[in-house]
C-alpha atoms as a PDB file:
ATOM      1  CA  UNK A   1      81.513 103.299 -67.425  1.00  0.00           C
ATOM      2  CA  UNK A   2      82.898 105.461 -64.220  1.00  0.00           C
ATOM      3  CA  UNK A   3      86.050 104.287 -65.076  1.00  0.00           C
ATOM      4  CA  UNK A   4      86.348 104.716 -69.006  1.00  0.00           C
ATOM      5  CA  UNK A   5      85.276 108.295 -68.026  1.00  0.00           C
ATOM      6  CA  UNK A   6      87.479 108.643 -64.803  1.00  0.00           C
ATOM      7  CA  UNK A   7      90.566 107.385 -67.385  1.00  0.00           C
ATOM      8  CA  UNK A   8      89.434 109.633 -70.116  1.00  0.00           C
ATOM      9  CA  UNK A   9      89.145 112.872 -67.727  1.00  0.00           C
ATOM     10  CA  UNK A  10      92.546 111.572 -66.652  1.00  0.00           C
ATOM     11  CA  UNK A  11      93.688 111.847 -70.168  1.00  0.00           C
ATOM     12  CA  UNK A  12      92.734 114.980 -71.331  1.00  0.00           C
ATOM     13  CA  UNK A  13      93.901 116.392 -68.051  1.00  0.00           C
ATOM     14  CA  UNK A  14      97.649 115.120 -68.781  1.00  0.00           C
ATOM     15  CA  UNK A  15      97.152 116.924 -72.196  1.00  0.00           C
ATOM     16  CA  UNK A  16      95.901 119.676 -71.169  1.00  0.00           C
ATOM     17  CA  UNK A  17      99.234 120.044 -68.850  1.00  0.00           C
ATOM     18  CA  UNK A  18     101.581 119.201 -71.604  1.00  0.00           C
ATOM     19  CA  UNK A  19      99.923 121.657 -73.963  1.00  0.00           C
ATOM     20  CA  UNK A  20     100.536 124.350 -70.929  1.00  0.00           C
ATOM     21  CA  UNK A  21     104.207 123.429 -70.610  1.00  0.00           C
ATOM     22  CA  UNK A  22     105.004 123.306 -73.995  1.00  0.00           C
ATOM     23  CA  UNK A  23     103.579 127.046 -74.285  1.00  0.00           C
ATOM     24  CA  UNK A  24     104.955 128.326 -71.809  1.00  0.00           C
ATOM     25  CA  UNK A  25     108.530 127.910 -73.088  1.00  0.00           C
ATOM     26  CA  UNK A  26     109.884 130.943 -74.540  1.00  0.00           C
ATOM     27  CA  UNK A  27     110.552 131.511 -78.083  1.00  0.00           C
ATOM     28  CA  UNK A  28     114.071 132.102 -78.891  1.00  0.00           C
ATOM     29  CA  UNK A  29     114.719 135.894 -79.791  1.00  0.00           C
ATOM     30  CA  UNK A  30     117.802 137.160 -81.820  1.00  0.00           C
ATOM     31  CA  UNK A  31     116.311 139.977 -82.672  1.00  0.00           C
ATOM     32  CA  UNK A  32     119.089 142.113 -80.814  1.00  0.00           C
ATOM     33  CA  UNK A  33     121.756 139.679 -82.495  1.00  0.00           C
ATOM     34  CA  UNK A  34     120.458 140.145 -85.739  1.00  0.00           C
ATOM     35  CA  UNK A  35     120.477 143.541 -85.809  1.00  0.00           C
ATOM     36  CA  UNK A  36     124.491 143.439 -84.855  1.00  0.00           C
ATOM     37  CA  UNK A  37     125.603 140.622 -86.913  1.00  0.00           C
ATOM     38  CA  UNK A  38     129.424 140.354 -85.511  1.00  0.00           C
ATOM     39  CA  UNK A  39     131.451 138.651 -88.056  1.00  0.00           C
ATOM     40  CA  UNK A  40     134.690 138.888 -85.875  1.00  0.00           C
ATOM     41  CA  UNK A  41     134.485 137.344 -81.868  1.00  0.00           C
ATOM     42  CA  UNK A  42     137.195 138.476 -79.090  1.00  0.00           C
ATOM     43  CA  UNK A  43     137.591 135.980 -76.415  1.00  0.00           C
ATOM     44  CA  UNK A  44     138.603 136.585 -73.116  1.00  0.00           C
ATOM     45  CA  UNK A  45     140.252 134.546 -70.521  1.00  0.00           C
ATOM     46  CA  UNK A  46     137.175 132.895 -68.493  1.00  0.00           C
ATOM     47  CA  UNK A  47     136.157 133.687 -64.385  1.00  0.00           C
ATOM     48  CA  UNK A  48     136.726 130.903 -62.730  1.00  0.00           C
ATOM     49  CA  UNK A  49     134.632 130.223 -59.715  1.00  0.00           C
ATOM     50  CA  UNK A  50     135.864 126.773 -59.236  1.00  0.00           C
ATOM     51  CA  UNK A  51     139.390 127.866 -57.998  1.00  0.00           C
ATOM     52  CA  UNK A  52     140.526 125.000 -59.677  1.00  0.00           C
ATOM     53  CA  UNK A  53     143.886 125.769 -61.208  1.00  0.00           C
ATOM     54  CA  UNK A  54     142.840 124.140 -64.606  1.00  0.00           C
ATOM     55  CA  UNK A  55     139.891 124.985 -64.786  1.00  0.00           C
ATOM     56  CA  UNK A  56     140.632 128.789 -66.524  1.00  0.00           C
ATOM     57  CA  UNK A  57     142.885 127.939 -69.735  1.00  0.00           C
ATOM     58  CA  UNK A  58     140.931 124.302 -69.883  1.00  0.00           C
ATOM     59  CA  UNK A  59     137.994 126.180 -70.673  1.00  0.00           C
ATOM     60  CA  UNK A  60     139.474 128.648 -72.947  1.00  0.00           C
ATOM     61  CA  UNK A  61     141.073 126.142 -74.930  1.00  0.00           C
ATOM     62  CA  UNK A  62     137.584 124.556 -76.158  1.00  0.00           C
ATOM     63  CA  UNK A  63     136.354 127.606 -77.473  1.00  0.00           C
ATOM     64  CA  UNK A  64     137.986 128.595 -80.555  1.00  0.00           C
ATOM     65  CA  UNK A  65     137.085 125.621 -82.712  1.00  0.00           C
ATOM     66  CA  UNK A  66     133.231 125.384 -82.406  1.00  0.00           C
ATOM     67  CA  UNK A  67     132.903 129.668 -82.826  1.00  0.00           C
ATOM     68  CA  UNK A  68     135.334 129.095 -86.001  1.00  0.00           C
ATOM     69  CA  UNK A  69     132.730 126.057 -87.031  1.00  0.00           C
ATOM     70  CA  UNK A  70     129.772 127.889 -86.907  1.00  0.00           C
ATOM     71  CA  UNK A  71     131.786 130.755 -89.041  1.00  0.00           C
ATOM     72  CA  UNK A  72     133.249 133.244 -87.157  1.00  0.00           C
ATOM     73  CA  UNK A  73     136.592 135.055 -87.124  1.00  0.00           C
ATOM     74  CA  UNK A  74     137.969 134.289 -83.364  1.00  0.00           C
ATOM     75  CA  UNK A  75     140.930 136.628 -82.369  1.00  0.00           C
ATOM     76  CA  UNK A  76     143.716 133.535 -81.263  1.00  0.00           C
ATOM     77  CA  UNK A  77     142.805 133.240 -77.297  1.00  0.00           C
ATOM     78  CA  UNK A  78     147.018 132.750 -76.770  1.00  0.00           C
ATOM     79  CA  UNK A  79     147.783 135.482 -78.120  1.00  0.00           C
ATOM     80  CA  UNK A  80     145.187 138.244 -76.524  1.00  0.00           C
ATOM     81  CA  UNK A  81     146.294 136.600 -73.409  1.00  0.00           C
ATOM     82  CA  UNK A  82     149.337 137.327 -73.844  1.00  0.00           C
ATOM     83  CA  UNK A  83     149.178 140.469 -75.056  1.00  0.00           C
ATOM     84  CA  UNK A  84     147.051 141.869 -72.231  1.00  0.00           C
ATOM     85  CA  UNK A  85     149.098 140.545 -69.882  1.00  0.00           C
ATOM     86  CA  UNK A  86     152.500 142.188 -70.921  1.00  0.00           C
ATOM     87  CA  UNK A  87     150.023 145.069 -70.905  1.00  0.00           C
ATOM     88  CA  UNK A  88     149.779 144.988 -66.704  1.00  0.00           C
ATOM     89  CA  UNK A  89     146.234 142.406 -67.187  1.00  0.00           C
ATOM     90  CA  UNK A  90     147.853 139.278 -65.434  1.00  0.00           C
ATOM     91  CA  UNK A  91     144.259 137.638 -64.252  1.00  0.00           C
ATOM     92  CA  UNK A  92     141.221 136.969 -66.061  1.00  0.00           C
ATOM     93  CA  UNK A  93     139.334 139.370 -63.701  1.00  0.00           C
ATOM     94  CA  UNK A  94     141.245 142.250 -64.529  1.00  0.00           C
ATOM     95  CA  UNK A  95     141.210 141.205 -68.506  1.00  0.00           C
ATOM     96  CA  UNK A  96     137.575 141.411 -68.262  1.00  0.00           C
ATOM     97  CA  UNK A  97     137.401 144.756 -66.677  1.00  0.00           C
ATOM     98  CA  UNK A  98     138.527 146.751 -69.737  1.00  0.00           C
ATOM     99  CA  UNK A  99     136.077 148.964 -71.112  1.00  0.00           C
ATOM    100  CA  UNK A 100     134.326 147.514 -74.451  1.00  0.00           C
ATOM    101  CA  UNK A 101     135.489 150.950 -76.159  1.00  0.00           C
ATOM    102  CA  UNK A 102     139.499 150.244 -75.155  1.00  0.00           C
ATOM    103  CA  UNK A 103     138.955 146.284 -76.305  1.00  0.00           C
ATOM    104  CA  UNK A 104     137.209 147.759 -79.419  1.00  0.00           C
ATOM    105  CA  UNK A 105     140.140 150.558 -79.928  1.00  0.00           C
ATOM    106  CA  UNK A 106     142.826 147.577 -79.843  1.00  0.00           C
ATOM    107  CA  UNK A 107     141.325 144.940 -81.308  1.00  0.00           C
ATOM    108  CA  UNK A 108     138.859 146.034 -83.392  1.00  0.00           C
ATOM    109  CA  UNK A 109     136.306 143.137 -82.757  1.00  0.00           C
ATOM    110  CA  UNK A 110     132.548 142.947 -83.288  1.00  0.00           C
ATOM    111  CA  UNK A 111     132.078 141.357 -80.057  1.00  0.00           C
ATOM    112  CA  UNK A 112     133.473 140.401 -76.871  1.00  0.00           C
ATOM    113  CA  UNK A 113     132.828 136.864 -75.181  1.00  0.00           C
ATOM    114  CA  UNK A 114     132.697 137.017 -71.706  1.00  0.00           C
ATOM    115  CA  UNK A 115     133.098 133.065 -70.169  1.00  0.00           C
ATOM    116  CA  UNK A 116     133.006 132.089 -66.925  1.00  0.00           C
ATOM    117  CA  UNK A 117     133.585 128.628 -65.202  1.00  0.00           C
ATOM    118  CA  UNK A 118     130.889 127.836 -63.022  1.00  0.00           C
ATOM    119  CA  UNK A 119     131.855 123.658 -62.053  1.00  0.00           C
ATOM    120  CA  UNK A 120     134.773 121.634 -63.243  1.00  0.00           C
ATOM    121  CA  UNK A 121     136.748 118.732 -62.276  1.00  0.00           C
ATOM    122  CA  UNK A 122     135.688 115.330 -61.011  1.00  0.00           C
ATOM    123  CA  UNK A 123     134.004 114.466 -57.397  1.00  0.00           C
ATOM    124  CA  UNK A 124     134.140 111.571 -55.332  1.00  0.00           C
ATOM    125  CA  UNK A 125     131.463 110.047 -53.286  1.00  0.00           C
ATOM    126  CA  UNK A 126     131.377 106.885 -51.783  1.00  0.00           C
ATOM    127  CA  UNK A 127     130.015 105.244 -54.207  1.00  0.00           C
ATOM    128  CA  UNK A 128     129.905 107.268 -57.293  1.00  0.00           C
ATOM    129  CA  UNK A 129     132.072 109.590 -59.102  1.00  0.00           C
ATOM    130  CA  UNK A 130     131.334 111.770 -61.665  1.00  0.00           C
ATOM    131  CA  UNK A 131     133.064 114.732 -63.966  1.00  0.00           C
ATOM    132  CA  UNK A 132     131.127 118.011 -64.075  1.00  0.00           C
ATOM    133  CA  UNK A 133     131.473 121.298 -66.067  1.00  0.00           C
ATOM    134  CA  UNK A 134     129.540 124.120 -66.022  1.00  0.00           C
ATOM    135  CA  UNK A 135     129.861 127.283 -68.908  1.00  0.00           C
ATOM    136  CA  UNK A 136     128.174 130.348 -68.824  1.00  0.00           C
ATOM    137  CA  UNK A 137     128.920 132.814 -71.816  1.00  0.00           C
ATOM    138  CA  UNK A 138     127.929 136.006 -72.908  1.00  0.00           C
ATOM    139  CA  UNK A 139     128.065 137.876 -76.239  1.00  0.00           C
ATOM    140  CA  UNK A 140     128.708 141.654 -76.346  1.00  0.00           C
ATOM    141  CA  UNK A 141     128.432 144.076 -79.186  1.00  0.00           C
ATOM    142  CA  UNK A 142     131.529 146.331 -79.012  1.00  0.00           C
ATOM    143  CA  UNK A 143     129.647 149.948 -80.136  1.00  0.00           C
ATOM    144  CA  UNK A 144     126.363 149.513 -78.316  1.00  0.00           C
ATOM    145  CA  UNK A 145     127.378 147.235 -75.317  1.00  0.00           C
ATOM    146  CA  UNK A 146     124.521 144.947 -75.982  1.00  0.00           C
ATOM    147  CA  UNK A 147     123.621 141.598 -75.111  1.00  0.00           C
ATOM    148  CA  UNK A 148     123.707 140.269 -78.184  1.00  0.00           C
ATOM    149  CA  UNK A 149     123.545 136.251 -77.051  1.00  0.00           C
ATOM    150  CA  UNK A 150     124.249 134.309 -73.319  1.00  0.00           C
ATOM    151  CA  UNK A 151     123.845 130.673 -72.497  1.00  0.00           C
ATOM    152  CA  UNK A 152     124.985 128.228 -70.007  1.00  0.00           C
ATOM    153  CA  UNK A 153     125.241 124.477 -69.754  1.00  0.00           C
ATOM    154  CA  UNK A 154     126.419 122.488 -67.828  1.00  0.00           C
ATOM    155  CA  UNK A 155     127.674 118.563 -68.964  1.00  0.00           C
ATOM    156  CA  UNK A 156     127.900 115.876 -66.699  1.00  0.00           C
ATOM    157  CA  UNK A 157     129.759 112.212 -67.143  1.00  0.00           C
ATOM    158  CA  UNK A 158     129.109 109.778 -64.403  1.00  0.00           C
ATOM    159  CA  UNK A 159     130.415 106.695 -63.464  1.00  0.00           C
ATOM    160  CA  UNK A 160     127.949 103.778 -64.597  1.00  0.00           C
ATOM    161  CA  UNK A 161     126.423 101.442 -61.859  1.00  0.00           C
ATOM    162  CA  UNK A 162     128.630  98.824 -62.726  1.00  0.00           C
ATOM    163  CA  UNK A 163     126.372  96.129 -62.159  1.00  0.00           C
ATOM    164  CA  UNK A 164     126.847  93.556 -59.060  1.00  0.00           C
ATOM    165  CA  UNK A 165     124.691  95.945 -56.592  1.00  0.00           C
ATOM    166  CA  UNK A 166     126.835  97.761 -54.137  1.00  0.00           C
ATOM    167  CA  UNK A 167     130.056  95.582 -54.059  1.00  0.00           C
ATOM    168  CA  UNK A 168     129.674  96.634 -58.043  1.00  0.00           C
ATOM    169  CA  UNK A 169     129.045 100.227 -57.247  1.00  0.00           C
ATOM    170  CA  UNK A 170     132.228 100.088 -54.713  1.00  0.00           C
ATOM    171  CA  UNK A 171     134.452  98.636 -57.724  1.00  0.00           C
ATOM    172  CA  UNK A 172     133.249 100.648 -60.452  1.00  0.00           C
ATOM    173  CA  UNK A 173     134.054 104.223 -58.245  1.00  0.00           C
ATOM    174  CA  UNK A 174     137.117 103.209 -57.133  1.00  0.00           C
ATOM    175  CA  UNK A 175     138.322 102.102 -60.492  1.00  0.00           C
ATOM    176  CA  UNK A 176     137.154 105.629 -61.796  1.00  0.00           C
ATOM    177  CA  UNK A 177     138.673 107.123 -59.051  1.00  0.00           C
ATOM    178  CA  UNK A 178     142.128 105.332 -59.973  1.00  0.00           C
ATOM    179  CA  UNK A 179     141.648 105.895 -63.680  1.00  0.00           C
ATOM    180  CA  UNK A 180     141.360 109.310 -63.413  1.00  0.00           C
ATOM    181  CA  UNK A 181     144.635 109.801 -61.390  1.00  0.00           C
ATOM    182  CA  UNK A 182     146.143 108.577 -64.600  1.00  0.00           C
ATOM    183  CA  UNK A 183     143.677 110.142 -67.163  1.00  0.00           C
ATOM    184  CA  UNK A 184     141.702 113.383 -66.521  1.00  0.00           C
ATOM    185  CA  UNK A 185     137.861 113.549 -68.374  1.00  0.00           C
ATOM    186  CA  UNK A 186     137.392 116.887 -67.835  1.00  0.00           C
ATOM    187  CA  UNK A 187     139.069 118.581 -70.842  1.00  0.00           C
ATOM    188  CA  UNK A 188     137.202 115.677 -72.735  1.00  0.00           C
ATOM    189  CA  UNK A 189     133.813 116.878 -71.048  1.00  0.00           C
ATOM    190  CA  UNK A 190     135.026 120.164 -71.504  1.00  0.00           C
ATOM    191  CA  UNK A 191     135.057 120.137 -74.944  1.00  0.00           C
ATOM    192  CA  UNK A 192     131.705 118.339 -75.133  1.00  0.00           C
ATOM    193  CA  UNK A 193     130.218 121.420 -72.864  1.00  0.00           C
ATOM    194  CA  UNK A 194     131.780 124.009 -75.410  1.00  0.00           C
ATOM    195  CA  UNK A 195     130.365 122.251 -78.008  1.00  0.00           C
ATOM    196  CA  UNK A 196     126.728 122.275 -76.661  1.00  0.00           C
ATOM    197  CA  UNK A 197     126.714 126.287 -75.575  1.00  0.00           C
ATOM    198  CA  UNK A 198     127.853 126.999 -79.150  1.00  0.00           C
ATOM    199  CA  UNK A 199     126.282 125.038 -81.240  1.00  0.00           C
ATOM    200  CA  UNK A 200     122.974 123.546 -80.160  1.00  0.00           C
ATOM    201  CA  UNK A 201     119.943 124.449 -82.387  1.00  0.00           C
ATOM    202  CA  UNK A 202     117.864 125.849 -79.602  1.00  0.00           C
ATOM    203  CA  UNK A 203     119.735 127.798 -77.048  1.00  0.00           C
ATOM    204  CA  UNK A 204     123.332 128.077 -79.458  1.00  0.00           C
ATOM    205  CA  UNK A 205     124.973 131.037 -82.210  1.00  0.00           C
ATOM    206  CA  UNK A 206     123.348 131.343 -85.458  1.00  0.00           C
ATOM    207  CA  UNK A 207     125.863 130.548 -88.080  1.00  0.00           C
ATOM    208  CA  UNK A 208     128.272 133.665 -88.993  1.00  0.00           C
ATOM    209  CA  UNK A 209     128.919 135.232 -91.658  1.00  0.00           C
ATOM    210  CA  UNK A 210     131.850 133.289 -92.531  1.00  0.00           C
ATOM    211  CA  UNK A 211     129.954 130.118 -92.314  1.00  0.00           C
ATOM    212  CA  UNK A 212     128.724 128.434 -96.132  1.00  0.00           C
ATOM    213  CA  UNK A 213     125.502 127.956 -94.571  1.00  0.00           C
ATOM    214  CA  UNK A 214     125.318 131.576 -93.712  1.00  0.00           C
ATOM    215  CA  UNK A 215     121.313 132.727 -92.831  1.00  0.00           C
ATOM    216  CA  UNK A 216     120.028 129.133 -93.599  1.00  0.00           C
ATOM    217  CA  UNK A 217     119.610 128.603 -89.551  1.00  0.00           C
ATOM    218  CA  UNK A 218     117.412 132.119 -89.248  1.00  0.00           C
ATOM    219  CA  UNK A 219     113.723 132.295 -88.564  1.00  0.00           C
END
């Protein structure tokens, strides 16, 4: 009998935890976002704390196409790059040091996206190897200079164990390794990150105004 109870106690404890975790997650609030729907999204040229030389334009490049999916006008990336840097901007840093009321006077956007690149490329270890990227984005309202929405994530594809214990783990790395040198994952992974910080259900943007679905995802 000690030890139905000892299980039981055991049992309710482990419920009793999971209740706690569960409640102490956050509910999502868009209550800020709501009140300044943006229909129309400036992007900017990512920081990129990486210093990897692909890892800016990479990154930029997976944006458009999920913020245009969930129904949002997105001012083409190529060509406010280009434009702000015939304008004296040449570096990302600089792009994203122009006052929200000058961006808003030019462009006339909603909101400004402000992306960094936190992790991007792919590592090698002795005997693994992996491709990382890490996003961070926030969401600014032009007028107010709100928050409006930020989110991170971070997407990771590792080499698989390759079976054979280590002499497989040896073979499977170094084929990775020489697979990569002809084909690079990360702008796949890339892509697979963008679409996660956009678009997931729990931490993503609510659809747009431009989307079919338009204030079918709100609580």
């Amino acid at each position: 009998m000690s030890s139905l109870t000892s299980t039981a106690r055991a049992l309710a404890l482990g419920v009793a935890l999971a209740l706690v975790g569960c409640a102490s997650a956050p509910p999502r609030d868009d209550t800020v976002f709501l009140q300044h729907q943006p229909r129309s999204i400036l992007v900017l040229p990512p920081l990129d704390h990486t210093l990897e030389p692909a890892a800016c334009y990479g990154a930029l490049a997976t944006v458009t196409r999920p913020l245009a999916e969930l129904g949002y006008y997105v001012f083409p990336v190529a060509v406010v790059d280009a434009m702000m840097r015939q304008n004296g901007l040449p570096t990302s840093a600089e792009m994203q040091a122009v006052p929200l009321a000058k961006l808003n006077e030019i462009f006339g956007a909603d909101a400004v996206l402000y992306l960094s690149v936190e992790d991007w490329g792919t590592s090698y270890q002795v005997l693994t190897a992996g491709t990382t990227v890490t996003l961070a984005a926030r969401l600014i309202d032009t007028e107010t200079g709100l928050d409006l929405w930020h989110q991170s994530v971070t997407v990771q594809k590792a080499s698989g164990n390759g079976g054979g214990g280590l002499g497989g783990l040896l073979v499977n790395a170094l084929a990775t390794q020489l697979s990569s040198a002809v084909y690079d994952p990360t702008p796949e992974v890339a892509r697979e990150a963008a679409h996660r910080l956009f678009l997931d259900p729990r931490g993503g943007l609510l659809r747009g105004p431009l989307h079919p679905e338009f204030g079918q995802d709100r609580k």
